[in-house]
Protein backbone atom coordinates (compact mmCIF):
# COMPACT_ATOMS: atom_id res chain seq x y z
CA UNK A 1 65.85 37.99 -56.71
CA UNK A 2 62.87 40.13 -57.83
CA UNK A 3 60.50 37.29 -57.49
CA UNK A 4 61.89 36.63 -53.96
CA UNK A 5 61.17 39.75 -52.64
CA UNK A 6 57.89 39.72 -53.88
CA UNK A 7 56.96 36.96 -52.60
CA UNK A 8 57.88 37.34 -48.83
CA UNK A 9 56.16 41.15 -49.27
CA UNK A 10 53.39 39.11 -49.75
CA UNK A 11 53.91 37.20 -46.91
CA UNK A 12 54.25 40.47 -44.87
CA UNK A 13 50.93 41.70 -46.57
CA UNK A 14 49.47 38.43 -45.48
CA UNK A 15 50.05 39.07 -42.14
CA UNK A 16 48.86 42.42 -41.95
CA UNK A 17 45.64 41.60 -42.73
CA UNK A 18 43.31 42.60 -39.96
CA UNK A 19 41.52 39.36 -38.02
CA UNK A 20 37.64 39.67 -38.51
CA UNK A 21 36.34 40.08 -35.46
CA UNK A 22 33.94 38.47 -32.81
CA UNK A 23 30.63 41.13 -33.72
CA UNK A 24 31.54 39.98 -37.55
CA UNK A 25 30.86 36.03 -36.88
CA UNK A 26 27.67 34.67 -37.82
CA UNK A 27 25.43 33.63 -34.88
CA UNK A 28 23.22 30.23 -36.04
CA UNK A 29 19.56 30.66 -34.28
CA UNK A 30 19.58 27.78 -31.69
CA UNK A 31 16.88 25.41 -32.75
CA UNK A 32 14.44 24.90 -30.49
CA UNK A 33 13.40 20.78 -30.33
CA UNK A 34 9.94 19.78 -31.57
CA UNK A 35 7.27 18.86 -29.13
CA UNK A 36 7.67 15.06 -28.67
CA UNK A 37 4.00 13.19 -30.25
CA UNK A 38 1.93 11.58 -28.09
CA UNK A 39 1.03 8.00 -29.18
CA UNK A 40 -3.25 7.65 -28.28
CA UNK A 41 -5.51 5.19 -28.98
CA UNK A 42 -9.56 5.30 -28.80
CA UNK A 43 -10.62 2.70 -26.85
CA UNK A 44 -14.72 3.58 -26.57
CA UNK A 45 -16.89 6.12 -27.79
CA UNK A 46 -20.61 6.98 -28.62
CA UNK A 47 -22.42 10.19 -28.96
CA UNK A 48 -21.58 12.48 -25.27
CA UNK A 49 -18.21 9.95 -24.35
CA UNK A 50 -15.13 8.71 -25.63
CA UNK A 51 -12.59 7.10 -23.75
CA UNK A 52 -8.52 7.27 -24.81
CA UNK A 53 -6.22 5.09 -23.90
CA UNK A 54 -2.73 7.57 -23.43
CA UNK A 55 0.53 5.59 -22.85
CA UNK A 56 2.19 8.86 -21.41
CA UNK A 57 -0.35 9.69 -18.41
CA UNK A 58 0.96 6.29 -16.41
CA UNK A 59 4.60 7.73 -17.09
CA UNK A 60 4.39 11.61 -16.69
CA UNK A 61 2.24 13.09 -14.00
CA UNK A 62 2.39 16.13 -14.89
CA UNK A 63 1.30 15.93 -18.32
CA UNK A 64 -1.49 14.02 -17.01
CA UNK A 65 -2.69 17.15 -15.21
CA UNK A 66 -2.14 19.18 -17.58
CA UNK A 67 -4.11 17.33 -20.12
CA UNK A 68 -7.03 16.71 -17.11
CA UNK A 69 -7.16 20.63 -16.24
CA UNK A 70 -6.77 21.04 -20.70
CA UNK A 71 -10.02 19.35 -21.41
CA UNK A 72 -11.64 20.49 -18.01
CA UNK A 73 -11.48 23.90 -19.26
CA UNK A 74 -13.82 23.24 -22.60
CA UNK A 75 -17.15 24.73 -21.53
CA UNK A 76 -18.32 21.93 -23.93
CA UNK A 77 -16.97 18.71 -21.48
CA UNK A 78 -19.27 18.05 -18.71
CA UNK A 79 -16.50 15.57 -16.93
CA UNK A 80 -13.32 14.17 -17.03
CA UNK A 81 -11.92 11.00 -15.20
CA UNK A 82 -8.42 10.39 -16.15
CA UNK A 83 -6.53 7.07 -14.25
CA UNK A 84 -3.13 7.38 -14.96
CA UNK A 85 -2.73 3.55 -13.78
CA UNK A 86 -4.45 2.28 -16.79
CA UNK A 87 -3.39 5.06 -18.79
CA UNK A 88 -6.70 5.82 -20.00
CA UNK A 89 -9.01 9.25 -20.08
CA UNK A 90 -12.86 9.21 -20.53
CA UNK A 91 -14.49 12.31 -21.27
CA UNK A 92 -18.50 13.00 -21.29
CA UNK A 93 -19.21 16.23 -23.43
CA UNK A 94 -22.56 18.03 -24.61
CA UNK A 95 -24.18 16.25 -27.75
CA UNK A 96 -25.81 18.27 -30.45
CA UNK A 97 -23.57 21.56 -29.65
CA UNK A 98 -20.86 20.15 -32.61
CA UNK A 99 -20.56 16.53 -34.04
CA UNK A 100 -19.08 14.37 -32.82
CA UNK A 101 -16.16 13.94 -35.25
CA UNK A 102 -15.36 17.63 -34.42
CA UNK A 103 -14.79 16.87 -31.07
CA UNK A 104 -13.03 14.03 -31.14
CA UNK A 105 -10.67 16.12 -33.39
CA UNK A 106 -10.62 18.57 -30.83
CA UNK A 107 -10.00 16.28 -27.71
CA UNK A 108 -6.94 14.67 -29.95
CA UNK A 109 -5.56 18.33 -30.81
CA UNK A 110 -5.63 18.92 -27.02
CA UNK A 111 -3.85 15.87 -26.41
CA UNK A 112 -1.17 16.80 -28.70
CA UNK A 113 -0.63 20.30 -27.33
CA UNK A 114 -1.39 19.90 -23.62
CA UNK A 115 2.26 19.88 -22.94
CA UNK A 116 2.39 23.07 -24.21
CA UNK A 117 -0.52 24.91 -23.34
CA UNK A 118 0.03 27.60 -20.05
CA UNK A 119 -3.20 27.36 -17.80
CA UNK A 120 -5.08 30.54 -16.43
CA UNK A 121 -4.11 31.39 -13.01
CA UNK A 122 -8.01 30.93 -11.71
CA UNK A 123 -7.51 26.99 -12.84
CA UNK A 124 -4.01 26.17 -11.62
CA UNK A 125 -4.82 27.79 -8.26
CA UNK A 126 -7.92 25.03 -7.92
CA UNK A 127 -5.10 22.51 -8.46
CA UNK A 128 -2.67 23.63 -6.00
CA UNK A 129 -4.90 23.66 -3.07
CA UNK A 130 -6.37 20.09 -4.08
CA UNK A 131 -2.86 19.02 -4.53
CA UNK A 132 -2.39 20.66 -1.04
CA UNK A 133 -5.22 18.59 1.16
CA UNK A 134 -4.54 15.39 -0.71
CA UNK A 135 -1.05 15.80 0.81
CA UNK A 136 -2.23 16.22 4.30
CA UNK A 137 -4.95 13.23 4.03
CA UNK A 138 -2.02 10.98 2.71
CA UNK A 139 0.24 12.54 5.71
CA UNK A 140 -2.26 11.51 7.65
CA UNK A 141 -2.80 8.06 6.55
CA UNK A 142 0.60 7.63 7.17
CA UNK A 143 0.31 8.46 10.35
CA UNK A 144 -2.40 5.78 11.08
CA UNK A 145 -0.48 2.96 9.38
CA UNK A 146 2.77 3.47 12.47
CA UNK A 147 -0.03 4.31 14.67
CA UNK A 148 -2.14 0.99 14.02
CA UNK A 149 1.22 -0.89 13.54
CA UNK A 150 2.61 0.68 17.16
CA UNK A 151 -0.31 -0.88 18.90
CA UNK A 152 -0.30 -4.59 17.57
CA UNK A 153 2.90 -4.11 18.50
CA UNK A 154 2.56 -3.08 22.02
CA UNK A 155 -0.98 -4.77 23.02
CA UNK A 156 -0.59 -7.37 19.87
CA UNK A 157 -3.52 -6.63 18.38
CA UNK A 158 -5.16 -3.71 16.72
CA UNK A 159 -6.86 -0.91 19.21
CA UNK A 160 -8.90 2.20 19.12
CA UNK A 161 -6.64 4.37 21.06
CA UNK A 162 -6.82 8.34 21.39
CA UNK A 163 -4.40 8.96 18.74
CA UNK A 164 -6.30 7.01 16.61
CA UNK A 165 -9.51 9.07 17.31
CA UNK A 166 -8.03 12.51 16.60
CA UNK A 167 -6.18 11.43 13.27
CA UNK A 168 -9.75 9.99 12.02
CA UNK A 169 -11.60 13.24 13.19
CA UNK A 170 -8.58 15.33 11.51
CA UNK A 171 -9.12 13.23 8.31
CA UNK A 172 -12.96 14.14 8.55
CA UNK A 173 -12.56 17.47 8.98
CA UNK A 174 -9.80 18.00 6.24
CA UNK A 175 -12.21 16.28 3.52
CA UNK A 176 -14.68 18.54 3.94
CA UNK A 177 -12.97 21.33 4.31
CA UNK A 178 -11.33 20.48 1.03
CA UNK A 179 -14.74 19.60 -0.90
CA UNK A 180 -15.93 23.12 0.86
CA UNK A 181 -12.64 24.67 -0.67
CA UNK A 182 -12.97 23.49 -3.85
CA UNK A 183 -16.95 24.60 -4.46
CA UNK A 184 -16.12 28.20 -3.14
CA UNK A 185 -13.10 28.79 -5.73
CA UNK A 186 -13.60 30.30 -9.10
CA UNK A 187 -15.26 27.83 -11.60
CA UNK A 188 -12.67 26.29 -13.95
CA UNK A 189 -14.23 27.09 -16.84
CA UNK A 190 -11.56 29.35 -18.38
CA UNK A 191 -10.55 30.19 -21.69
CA UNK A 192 -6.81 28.73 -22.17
CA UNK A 193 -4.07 31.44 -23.01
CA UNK A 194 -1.20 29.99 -25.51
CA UNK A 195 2.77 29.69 -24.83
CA UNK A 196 3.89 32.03 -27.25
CA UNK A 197 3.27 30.81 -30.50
CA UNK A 198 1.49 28.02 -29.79
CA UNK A 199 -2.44 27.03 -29.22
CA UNK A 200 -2.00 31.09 -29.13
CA UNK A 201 -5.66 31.05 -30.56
CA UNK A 202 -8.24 29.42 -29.04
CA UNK A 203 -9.48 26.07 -31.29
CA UNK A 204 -12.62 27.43 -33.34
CA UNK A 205 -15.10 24.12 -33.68
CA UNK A 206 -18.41 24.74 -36.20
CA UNK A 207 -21.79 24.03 -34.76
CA UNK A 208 -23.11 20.94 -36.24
CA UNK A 209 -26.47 22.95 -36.91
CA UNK A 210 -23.52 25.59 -39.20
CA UNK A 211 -23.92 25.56 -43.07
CA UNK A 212 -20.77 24.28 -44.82
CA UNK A 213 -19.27 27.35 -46.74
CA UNK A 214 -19.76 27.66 -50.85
């Protein structure tokens, strides 16, 4: 009898017991997922060029800019011609400023992190208003194609017809006010700032003409 009551007042005990609360539960960090790697090849180089052949620029567009605008910002590259068709990048830098071993390590270490890397204002401005023009010439073009197509239509065969005139004259007028556009913006020759924790500091490359430390 004694053990029977002891037991179900530990039942009742049992019961009593408060719940731990919401605020007491652990909360696990959500893990934040690795930046993918970006599979590169060199296809050329010699001393000022090297060309890369980049599987993800003729998939991703806007990693392809972002790696362009990357390696456009080194005051060390003197050009960059990226065709995302091919999938390939060749860049012309300065020779004798740092071997070239360090920059090739440097180009690579930009192709790693240009996914990551947040551009300067000054530079993604530049590619807005390029991105901006290009739109209108292609608009444009567009608009020739129905307009040439309209007239072999109507007079079966292709004419020179008014509407014709102005869209070339418009498509003139909008290159060069483009190529004017793009010469009177800020030089893109700007110092990259970091996303957060990453490419936070700037890349530090050695002279080739620096001593090797003791």
């Amino acid at each position: 009898m004694t053990s029977r009551n002891r037991s179900n007042s530990d039942k009742t005990a049992s019961l009593n017991l408060p719940l731990p609360t919401k605020k007491a539960a652990k909360i696990l960090p959500k893990k934040t997922a690795p930046s993918q790697k970006i599979f590169y090849s060199i296809v050329h180089t010699i001393p000022g060029r090297i060309r890369f052949r980049i599987p993800l620029l003729a998939r991703d567009t806007e990693y392809a800019n972002q790696l362009k605008l990357a390696i456009e910002s080194d005051p060390r590259v003197t050009n960059v011609r990226a065709n995302p068709k091919a999938a390939s990048i060749v860049i012309n830098y300065k020779v004798g400023v740092i071997s070239d071993n360090q920059m090739r390590e440097h180009l690579v270490n930009l192709i790693q992190t240009a996914q990551d890397v947040v551009l300067p204002k000054e530079v993604m401005a530049k590619s807005i208003v390029g991105t901006i023009f290009d739109a209108l010439i292609n608009l444009i073009d567009s608009t020739r194609k129905l307009n040439q197509a309209r007239n072999v239509i109507v007079y079966r065969r292709v004419r020179t017809d008014v509407w014709e005139r102005i869209l070339s004259t418009s498509r003139s007028i909008i290159k060069r006010l483009k190529s004017a556009t793009m010469f009177i913006l800020p030089n893109k020759r700007w110092r990259l700032r970091g996303n957060g924790g990453i490419n936070s500091q700037p890349l530090k490359l050695k002279s080739a003409s620096e001593p090797e430390p003791v």
